[in-house]
N, C-alpha and C. Protein backbone atom coordinates (compact mmCIF):
# COMPACT_ATOMS: atom_id res chain seq x y z
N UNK A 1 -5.86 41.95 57.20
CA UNK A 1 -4.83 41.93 56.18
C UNK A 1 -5.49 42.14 54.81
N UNK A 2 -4.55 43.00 53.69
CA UNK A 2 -5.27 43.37 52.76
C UNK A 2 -4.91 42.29 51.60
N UNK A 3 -5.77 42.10 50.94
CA UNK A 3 -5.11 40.75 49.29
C UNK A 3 -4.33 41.71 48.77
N UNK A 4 -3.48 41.15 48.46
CA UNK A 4 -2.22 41.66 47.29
C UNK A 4 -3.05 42.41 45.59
N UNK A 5 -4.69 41.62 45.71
CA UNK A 5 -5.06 42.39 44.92
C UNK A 5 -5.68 43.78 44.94
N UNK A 6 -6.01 44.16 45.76
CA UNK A 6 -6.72 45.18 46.20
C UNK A 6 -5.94 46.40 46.37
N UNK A 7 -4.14 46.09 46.73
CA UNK A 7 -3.37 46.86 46.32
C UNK A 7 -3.80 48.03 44.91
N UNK A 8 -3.89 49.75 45.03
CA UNK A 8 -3.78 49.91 43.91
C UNK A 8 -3.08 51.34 44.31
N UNK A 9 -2.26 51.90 43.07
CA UNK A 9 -1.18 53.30 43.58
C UNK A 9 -2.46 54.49 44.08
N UNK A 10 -1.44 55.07 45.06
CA UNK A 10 -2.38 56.09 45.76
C UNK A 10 -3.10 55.50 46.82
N UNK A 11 -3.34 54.04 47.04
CA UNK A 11 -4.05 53.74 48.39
C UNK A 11 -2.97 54.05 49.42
N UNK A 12 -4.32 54.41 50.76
CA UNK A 12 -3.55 55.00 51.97
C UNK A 12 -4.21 54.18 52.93
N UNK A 13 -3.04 53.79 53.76
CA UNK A 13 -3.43 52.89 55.29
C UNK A 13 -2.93 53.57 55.90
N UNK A 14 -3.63 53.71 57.08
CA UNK A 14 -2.89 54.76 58.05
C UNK A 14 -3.87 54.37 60.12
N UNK A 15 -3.17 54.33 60.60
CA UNK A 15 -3.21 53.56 61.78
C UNK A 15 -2.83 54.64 63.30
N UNK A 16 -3.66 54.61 63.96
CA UNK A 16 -2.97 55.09 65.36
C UNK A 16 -1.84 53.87 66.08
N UNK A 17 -0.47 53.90 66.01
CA UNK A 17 0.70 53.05 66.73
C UNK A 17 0.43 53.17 67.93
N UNK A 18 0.65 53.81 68.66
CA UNK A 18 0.88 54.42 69.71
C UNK A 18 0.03 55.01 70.86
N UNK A 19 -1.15 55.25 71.49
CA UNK A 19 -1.72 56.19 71.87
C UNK A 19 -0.67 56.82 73.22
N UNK A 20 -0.41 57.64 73.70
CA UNK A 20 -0.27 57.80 75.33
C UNK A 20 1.39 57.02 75.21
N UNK A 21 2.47 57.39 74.74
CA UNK A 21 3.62 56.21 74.83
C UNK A 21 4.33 56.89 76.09
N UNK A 22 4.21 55.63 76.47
CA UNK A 22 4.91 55.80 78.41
C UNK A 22 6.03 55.39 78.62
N UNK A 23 6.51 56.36 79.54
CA UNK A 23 8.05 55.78 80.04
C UNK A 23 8.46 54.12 80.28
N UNK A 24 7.54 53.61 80.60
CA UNK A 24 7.20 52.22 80.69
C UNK A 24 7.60 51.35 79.50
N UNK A 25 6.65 52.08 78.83
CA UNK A 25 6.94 51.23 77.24
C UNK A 25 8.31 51.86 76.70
N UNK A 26 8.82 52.95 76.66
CA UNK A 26 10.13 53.19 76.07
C UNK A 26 11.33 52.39 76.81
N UNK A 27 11.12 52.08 78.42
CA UNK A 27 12.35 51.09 79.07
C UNK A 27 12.26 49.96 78.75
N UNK A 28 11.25 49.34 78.82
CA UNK A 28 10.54 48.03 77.95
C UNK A 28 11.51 47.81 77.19
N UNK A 29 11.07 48.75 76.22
CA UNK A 29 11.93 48.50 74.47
C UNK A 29 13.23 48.53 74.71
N UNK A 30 13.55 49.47 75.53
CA UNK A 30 15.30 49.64 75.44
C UNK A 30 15.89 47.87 76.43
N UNK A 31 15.12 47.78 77.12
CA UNK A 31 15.46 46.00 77.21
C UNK A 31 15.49 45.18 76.24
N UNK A 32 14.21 44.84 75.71
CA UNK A 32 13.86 44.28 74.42
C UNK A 32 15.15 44.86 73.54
N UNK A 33 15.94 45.33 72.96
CA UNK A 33 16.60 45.97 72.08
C UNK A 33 17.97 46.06 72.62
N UNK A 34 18.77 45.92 73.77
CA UNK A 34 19.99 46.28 74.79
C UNK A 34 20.01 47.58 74.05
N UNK A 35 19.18 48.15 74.08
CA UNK A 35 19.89 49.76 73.57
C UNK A 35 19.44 50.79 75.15
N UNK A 36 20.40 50.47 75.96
CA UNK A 36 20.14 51.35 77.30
C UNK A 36 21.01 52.29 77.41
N UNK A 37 20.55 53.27 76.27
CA UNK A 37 21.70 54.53 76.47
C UNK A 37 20.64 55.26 77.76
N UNK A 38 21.17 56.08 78.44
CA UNK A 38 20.65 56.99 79.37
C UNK A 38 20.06 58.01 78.65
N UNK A 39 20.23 58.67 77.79
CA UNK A 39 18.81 59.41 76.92
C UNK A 39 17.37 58.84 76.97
N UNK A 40 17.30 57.36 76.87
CA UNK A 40 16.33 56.83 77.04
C UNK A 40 15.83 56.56 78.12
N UNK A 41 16.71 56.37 79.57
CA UNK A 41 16.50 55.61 80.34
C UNK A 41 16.55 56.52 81.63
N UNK A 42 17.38 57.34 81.65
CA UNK A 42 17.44 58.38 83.08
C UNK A 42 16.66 59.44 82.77
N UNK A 43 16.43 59.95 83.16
CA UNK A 43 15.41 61.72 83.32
C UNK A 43 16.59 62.61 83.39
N UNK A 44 17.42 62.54 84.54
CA UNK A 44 18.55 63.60 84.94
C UNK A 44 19.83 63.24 83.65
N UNK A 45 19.78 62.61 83.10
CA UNK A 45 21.06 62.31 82.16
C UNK A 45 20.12 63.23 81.11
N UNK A 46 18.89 62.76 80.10
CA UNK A 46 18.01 63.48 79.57
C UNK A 46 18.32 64.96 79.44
N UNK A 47 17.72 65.53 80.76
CA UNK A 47 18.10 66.90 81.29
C UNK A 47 19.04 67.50 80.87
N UNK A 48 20.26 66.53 81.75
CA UNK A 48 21.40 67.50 81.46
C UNK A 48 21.84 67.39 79.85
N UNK A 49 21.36 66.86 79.15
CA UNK A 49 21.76 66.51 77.46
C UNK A 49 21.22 67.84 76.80
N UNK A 50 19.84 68.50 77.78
CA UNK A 50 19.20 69.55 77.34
C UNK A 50 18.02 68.70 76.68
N UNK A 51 17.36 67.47 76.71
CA UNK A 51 16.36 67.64 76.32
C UNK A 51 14.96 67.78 77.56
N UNK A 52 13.70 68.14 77.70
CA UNK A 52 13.01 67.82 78.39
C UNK A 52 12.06 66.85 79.26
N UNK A 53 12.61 65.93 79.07
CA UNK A 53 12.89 64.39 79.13
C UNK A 53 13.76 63.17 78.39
N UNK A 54 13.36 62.07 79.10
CA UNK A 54 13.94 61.13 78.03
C UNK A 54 13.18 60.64 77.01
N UNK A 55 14.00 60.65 75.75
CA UNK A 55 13.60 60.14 74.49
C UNK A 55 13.47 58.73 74.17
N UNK A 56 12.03 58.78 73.25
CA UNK A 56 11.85 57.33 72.28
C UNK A 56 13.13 56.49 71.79
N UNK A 57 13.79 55.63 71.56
CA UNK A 57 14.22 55.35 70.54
C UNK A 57 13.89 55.47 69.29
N UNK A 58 14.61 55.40 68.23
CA UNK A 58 13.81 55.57 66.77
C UNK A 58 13.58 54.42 66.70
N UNK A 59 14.59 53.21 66.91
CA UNK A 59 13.71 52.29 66.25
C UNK A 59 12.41 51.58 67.17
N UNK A 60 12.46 52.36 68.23
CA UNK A 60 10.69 51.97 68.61
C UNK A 60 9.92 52.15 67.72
N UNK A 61 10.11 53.72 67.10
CA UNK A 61 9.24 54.30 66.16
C UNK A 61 9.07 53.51 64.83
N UNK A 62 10.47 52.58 64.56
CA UNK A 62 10.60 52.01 63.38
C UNK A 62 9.75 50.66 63.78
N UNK A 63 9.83 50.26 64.60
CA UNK A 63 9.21 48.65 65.30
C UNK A 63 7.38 49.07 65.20
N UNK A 64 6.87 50.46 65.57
CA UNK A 64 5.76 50.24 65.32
C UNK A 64 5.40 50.70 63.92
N UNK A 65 6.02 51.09 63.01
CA UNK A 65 5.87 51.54 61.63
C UNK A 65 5.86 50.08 61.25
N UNK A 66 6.41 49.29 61.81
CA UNK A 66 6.68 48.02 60.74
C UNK A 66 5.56 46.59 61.16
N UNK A 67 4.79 47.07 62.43
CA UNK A 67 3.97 46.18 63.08
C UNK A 67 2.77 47.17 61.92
N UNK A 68 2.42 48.44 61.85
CA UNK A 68 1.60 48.51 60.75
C UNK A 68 1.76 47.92 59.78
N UNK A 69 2.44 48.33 58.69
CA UNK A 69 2.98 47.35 57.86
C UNK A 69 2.29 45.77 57.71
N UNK A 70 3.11 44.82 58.12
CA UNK A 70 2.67 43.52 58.51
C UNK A 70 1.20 43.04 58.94
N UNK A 71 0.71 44.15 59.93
CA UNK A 71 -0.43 44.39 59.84
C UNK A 71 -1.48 43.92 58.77
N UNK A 72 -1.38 44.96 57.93
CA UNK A 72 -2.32 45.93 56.73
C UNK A 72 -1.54 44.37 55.64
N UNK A 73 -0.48 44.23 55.58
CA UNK A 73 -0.04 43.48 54.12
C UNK A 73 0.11 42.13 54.54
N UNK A 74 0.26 41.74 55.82
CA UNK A 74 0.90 39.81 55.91
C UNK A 74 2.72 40.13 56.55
N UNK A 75 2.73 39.76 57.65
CA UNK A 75 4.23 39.90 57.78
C UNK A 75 4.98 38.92 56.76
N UNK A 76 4.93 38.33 56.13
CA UNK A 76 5.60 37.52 54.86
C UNK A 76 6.15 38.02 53.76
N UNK A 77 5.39 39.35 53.48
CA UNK A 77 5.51 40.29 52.35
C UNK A 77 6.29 41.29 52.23
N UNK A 78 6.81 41.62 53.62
CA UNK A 78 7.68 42.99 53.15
C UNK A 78 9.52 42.83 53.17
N UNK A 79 9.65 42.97 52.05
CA UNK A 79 11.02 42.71 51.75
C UNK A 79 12.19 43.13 51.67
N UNK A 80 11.79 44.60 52.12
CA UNK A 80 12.86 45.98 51.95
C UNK A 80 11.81 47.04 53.33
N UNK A 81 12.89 47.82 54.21
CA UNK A 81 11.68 48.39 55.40
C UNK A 81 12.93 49.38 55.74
N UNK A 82 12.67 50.48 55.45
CA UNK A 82 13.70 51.55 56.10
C UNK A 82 13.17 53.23 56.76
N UNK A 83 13.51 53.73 57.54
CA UNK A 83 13.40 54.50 57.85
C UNK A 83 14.23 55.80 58.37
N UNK A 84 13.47 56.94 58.42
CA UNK A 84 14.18 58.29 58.69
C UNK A 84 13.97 58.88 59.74
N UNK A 85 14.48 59.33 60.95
CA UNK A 85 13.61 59.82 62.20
C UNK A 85 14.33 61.00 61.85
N UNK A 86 13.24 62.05 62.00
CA UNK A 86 13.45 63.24 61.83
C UNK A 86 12.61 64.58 62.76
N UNK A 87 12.28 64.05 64.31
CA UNK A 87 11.97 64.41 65.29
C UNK A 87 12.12 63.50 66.45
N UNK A 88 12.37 63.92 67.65
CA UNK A 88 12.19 62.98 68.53
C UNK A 88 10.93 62.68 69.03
N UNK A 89 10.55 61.32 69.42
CA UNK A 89 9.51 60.81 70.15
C UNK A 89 9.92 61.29 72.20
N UNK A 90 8.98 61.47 72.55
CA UNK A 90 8.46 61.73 73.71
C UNK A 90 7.56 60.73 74.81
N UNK A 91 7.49 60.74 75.87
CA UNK A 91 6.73 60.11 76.84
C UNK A 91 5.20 60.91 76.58
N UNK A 92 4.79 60.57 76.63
CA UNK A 92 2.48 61.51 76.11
C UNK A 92 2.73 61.17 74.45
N UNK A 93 3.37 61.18 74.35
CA UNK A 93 3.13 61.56 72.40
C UNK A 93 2.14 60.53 71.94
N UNK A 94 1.05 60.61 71.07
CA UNK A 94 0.42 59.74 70.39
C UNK A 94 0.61 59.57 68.75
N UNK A 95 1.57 58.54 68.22
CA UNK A 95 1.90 58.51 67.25
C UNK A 95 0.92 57.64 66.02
N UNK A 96 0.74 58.21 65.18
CA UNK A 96 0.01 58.14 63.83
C UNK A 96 0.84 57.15 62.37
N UNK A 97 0.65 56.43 61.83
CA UNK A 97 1.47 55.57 60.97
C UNK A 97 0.66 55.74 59.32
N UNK A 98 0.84 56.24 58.62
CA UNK A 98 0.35 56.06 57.12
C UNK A 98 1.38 55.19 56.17
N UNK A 99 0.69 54.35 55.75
CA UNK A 99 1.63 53.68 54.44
C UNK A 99 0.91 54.03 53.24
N UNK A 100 1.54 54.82 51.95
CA UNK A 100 0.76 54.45 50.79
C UNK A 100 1.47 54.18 49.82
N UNK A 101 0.45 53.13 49.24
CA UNK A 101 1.28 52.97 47.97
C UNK A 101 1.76 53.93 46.64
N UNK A 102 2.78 53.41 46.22
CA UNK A 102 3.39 54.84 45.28
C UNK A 102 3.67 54.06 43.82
N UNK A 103 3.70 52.53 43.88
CA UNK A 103 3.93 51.96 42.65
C UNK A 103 3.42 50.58 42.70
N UNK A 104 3.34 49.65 42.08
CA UNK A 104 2.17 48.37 41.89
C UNK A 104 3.48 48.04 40.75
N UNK A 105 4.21 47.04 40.96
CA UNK A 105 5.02 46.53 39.77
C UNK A 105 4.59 45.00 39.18
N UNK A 106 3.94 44.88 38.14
CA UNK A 106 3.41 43.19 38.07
C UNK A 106 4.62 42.58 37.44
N UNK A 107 4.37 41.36 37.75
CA UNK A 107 5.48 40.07 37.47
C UNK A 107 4.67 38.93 37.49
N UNK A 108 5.40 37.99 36.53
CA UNK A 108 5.26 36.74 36.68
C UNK A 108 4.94 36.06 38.27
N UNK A 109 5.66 36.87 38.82
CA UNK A 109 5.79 35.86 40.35
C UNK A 109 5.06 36.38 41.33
N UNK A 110 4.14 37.11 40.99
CA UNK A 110 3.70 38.20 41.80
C UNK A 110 3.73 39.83 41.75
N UNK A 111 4.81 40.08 41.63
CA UNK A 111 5.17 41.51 41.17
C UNK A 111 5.60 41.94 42.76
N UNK A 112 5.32 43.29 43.33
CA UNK A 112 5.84 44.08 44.22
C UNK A 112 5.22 45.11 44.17
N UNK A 113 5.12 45.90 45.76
CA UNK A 113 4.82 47.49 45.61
C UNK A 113 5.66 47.93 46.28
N UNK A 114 5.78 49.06 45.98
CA UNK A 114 6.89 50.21 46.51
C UNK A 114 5.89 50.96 47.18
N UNK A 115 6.48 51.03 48.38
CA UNK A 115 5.30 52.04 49.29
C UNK A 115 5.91 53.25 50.45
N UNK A 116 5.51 54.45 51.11
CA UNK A 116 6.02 55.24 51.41
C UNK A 116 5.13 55.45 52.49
N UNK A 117 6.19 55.61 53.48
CA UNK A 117 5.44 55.93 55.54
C UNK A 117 5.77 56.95 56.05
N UNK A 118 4.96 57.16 56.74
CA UNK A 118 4.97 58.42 57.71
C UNK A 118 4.54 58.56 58.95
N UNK A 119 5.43 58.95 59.75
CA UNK A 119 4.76 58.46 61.11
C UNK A 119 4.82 60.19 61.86
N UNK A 120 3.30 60.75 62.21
CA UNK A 120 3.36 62.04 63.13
C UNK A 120 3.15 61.54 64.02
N UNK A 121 2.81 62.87 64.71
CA UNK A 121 2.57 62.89 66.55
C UNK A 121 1.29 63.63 66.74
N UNK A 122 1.04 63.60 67.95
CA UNK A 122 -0.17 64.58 68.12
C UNK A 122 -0.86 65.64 67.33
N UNK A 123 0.35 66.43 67.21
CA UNK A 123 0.48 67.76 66.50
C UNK A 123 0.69 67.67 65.51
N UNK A 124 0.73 66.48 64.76
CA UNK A 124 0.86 66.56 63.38
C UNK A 124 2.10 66.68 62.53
N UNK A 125 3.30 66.50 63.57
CA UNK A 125 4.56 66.69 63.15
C UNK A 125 5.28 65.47 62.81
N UNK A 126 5.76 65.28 61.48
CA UNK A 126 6.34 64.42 61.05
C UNK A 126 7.32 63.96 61.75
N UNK A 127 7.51 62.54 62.49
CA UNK A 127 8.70 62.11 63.10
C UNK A 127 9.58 61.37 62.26
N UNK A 128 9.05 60.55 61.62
CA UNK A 128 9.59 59.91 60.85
C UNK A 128 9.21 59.13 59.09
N UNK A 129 9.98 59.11 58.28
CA UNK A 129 9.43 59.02 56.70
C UNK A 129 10.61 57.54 56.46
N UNK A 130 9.47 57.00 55.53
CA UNK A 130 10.17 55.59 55.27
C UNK A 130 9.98 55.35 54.08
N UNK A 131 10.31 54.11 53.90
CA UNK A 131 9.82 53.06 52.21
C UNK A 131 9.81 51.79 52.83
N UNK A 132 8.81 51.47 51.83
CA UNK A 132 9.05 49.49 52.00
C UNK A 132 8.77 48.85 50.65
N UNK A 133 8.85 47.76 50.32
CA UNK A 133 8.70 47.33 49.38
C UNK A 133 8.00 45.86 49.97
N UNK A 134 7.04 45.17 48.98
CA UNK A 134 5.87 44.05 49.62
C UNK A 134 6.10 43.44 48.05
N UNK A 135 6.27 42.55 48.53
CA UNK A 135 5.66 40.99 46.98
C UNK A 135 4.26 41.14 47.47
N UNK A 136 3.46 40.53 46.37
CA UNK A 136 2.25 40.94 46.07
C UNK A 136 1.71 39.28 46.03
């Protein structure tokens, strides 16, 4: 975990989430979560939807963006956590997590940073883009 001082704009954390994410771990989650749509969960439902398997959930993708996070800052600290999925996750995919900071706000009480995520894949393709915000 990093001190709230060491925070400074332009630092980058950035983390492998994911290596190898398996059908295993995506049914997992969709338990963990009651989100058992059949996109996630059948192969032949998948298929016939037209994709080439079944898909990640996003907020898997969001659950390990935010275990970085907590990670790198103190789960205590982050006070605002949102995200954008803007590719689907896959069964093989090995997903990548960067947080950097974009602003350092001081205060009396601590202050706050405003910070900005990104989560690719193998290939380098952006799945998903976020913000968070951390007391300091």
């Amino acid at each position: 975990m990093i001190s709230s001082a060491a925070l400074a704009v332009g630092q980058r954390h950035q983390a492998v989430l994911v290596d190898d994410l398996t059908r295993t771990q995506i049914v997992q989650y969709a338990g963990a979560s009651g989100d058992y749509s059949p996109l996630h969960t059948d192969e032949a439902h998948a298929a016939a939807a037209g994709y080439p398997t079944i898909v990640g959930h996003g907020m898997l993708t969001m659950a390990l963006a935010g275990r970085l996070l907590t990670e790198w800052l103190g789960d205590d600290r982050v006070t605002r956590f949102g995200m954008r999925f803007s590719s689907p996750v896959w069964p093989g995919d090995t997903l990548t997590g960067a947080v950097t900071v974009e602003a350092v706000n001081d205060a009396e009480d601590g202050g706050t940073a405003e910070l900005a995520l990104s989560v690719v894949n193998q290939d380098g393709a952006e799945v998903a883009s976020g913000y968070a915000t951390a007391r300091l």
